[in-house]
Protein backbone atom coordinates (compact mmCIF):
# COMPACT_ATOMS: atom_id res chain seq x y z
CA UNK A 1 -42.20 111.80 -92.33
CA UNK A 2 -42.81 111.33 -88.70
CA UNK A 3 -43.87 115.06 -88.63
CA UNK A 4 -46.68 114.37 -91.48
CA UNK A 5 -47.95 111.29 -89.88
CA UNK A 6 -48.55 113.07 -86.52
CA UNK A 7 -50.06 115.72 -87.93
CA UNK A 8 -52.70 113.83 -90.40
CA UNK A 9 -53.28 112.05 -86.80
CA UNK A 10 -54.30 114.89 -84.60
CA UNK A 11 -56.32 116.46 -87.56
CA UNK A 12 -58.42 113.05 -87.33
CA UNK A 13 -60.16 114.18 -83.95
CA UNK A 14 -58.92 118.18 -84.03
CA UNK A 15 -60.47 120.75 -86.21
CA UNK A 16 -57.74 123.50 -85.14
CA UNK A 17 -55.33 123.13 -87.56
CA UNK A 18 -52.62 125.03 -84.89
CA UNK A 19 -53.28 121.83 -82.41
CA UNK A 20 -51.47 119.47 -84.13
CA UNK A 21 -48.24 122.12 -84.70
CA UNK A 22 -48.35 122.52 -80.97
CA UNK A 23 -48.16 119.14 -79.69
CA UNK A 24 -45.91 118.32 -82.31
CA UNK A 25 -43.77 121.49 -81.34
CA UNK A 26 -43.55 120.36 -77.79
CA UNK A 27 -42.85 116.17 -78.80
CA UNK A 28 -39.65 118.08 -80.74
CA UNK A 29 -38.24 120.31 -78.08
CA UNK A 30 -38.85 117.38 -75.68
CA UNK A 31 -37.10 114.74 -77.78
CA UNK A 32 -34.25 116.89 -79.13
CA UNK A 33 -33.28 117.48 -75.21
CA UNK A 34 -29.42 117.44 -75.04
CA UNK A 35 -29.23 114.37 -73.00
CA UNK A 36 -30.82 112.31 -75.35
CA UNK A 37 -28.59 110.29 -77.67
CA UNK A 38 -30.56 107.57 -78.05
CA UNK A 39 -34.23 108.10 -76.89
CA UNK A 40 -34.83 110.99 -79.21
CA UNK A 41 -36.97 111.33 -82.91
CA UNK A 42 -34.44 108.46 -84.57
CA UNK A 43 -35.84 105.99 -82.35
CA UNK A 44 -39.33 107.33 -83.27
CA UNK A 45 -39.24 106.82 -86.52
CA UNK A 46 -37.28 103.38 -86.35
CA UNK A 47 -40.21 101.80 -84.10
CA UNK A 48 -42.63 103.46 -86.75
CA UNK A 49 -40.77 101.27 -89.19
CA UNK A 50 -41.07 98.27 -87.34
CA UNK A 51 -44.74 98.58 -86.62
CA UNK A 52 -45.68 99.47 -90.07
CA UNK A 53 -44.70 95.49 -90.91
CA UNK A 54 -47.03 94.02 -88.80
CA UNK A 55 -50.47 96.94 -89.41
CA UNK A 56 -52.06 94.27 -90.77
CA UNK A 57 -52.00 92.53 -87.06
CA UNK A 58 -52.81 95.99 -85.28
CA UNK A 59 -56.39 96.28 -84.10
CA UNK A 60 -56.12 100.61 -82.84
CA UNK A 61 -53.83 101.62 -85.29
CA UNK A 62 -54.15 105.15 -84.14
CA UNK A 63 -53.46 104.35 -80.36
CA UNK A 64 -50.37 102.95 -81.12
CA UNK A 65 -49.12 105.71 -83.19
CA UNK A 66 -50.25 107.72 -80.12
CA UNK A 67 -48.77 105.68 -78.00
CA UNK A 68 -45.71 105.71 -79.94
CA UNK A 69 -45.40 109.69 -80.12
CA UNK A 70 -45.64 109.62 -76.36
CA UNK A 71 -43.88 106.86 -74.70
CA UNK A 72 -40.63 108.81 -74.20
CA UNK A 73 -41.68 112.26 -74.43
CA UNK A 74 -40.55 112.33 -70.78
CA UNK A 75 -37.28 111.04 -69.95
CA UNK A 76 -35.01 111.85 -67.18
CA UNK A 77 -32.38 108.85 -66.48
CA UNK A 78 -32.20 109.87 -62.78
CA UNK A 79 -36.11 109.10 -62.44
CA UNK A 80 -38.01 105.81 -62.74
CA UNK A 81 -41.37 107.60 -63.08
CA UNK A 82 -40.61 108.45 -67.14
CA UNK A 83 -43.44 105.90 -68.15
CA UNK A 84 -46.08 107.47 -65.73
CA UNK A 85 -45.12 111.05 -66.69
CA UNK A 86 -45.21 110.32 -70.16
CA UNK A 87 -48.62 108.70 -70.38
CA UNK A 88 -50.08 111.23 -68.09
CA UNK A 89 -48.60 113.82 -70.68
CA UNK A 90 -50.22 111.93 -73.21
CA UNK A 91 -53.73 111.48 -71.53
CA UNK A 92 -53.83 115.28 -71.14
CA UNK A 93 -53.00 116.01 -75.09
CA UNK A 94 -55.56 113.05 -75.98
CA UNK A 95 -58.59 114.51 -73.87
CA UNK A 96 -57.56 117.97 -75.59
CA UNK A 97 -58.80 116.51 -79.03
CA UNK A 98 -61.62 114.50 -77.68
CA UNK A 99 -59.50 110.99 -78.29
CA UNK A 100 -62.22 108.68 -77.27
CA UNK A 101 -61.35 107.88 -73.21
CA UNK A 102 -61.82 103.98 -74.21
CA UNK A 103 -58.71 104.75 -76.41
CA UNK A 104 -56.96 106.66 -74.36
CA UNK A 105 -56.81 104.02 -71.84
CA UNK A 106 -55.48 101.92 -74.00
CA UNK A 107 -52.87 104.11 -75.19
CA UNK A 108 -51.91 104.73 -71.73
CA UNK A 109 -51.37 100.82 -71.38
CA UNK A 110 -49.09 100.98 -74.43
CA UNK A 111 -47.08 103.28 -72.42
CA UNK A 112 -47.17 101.82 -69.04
CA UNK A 113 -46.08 98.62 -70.84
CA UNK A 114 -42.71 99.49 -71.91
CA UNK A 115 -41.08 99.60 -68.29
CA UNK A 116 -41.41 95.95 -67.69
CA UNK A 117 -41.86 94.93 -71.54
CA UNK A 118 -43.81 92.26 -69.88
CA UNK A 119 -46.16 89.71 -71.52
CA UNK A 120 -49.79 91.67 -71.76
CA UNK A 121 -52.94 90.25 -72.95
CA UNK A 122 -53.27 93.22 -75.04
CA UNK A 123 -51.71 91.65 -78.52
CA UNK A 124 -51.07 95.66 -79.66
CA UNK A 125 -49.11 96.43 -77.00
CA UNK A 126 -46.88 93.20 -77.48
CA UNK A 127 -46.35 94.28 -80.48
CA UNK A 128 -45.49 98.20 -79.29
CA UNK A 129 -43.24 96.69 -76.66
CA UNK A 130 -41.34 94.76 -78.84
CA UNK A 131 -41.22 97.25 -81.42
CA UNK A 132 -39.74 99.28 -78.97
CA UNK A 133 -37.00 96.58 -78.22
CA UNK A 134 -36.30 95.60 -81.66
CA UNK A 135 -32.87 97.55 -81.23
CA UNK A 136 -31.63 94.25 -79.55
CA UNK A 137 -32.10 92.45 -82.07
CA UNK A 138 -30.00 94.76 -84.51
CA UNK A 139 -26.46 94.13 -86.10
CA UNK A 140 -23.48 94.40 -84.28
CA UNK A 141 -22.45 97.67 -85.71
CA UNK A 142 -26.28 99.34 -84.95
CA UNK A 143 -26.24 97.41 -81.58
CA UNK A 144 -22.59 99.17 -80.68
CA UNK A 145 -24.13 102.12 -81.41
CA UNK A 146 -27.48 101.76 -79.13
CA UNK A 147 -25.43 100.93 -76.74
CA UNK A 148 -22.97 103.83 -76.64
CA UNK A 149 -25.90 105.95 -77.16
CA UNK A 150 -27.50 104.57 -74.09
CA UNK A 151 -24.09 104.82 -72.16
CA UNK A 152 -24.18 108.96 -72.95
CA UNK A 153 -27.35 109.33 -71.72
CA UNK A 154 -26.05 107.92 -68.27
CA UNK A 155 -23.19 110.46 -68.32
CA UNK A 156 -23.92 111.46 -64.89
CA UNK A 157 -23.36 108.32 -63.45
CA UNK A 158 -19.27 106.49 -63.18
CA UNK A 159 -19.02 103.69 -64.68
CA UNK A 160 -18.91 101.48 -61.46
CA UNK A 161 -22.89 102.39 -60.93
CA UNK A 162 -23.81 102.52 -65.04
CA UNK A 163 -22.10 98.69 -64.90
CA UNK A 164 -23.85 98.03 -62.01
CA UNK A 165 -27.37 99.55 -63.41
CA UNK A 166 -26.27 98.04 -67.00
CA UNK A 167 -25.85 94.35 -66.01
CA UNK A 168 -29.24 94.33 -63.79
CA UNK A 169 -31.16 95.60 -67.11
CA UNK A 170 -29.26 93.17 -69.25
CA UNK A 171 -30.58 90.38 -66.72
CA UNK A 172 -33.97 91.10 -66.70
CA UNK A 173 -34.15 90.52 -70.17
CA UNK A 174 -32.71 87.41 -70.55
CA UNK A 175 -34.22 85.92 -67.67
CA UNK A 176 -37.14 86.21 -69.29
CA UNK A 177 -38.52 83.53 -71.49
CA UNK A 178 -38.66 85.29 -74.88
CA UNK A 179 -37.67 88.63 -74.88
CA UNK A 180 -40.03 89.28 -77.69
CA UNK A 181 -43.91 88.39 -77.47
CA UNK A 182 -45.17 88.32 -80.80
CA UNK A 183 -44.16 85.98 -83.03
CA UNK A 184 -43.30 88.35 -85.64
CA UNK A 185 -40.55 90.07 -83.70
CA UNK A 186 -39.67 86.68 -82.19
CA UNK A 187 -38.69 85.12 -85.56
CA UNK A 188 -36.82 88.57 -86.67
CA UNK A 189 -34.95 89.18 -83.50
CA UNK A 190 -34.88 87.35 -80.72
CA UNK A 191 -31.77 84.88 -81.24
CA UNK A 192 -29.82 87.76 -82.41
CA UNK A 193 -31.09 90.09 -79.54
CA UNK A 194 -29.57 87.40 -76.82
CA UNK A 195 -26.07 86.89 -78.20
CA UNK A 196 -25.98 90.70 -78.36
CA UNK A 197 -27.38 91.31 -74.57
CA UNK A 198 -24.92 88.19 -73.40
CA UNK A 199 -21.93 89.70 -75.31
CA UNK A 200 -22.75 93.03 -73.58
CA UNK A 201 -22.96 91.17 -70.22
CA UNK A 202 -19.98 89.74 -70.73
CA UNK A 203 -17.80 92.44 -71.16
CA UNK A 204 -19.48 94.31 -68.53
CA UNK A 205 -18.67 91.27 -66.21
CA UNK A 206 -14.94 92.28 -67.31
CA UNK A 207 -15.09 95.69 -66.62
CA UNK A 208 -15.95 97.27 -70.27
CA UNK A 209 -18.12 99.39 -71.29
């Protein structure tokens, strides 16, 4: 599915039917890296999910999917440039097809955006960002999961620094006012998505990962 959509995407502003197998080759072989557990196609397709609920409130439908495609094509958890890299990956494959550089900007803002997952003026990418977070806001068993998953991909570091790391992250979030910006993803997810992140906290606090 994910494959389809990309590819009826690209063949929007590409007339080289072998562009779209190429950049989707290279999204693959990035994604299916073997230290991804949890950033890898599955999340892809479950923000796809999430943003195909609220279309009707998306203004550049196609930026987003970009945008979506993109954000975590590069991701290295010993790095905090991942965003940058990614977009700049991204603004290279748009200006390939001719992706208007108006959109592309904004697509690149999409990206940017889901370091901080900060309140933007942009109402899109509030709702990319907290598409991208709606894993919070899961059930218990999905939310175990996310979070072992995110736990392998910090295999390199003990457990002392990942708790350390872990509990910082897990602040941020709930310092903020509403984790989610859109009242969509608000109303779905954001009481459940602080009783997980506090329960996580907690047990951090005692030592457990």
């Amino acid at each position: 599915m994910l494959k389809q959509v990309f590819t009826e995407l690209v063949r929007n502003y590409s007339a080289d039917k072998n562009t779209a197998a190429r950049f989707w080759n290279e999204i693959v072989i990035n994604l299916h890296d073997a230290g991804r557990y949890y950033h890898d196609l599955t999340h892809l397709k479950q923000m796809y999910n999430e943003l195909l609920e609220v279309k009707n409130q998306i203004e550049d439908w196609h930026s987003i999917l970009f945008a979506l495609y993109y954000h975590d094509i590069i991701y290295n958890t010993q790095r905090s440039d991942n965003e940058v890299e990614s977009a700049s990956l991204a603004e290279e494959r748009l200006n390939e097809i001719g992706y208007p550089k108006n959109r592309i900007q904004r697509c690149i803002m999409h990206i940017l955006a889901t370091k901080g997952h900060s309140l933007n003026e942009d109402n899109d990418t509030n709702l990319f960002t907290d598409s991208d977070l709606s894993i919070l806001g899961s059930d218990t068993k999905a939310y175990t999961a996310y979070k072992q998953n995110i736990r392998s991909e910090y295999f390199n570091y003990t457990n002392t620094d990942y708790i350390y790391g872990r509990k910082k992250a897990l602040a941020h979030f709930l310092n903020m006012n509403s984790i989610f910006k859109t009242k969509y993803f608000i109303e779905k997810y954001e009481q459940q998505a602080r009783i997980n992140l506090e329960e996580e906290l907690d047990l951090l606090s005692s030592g457990i990962i």
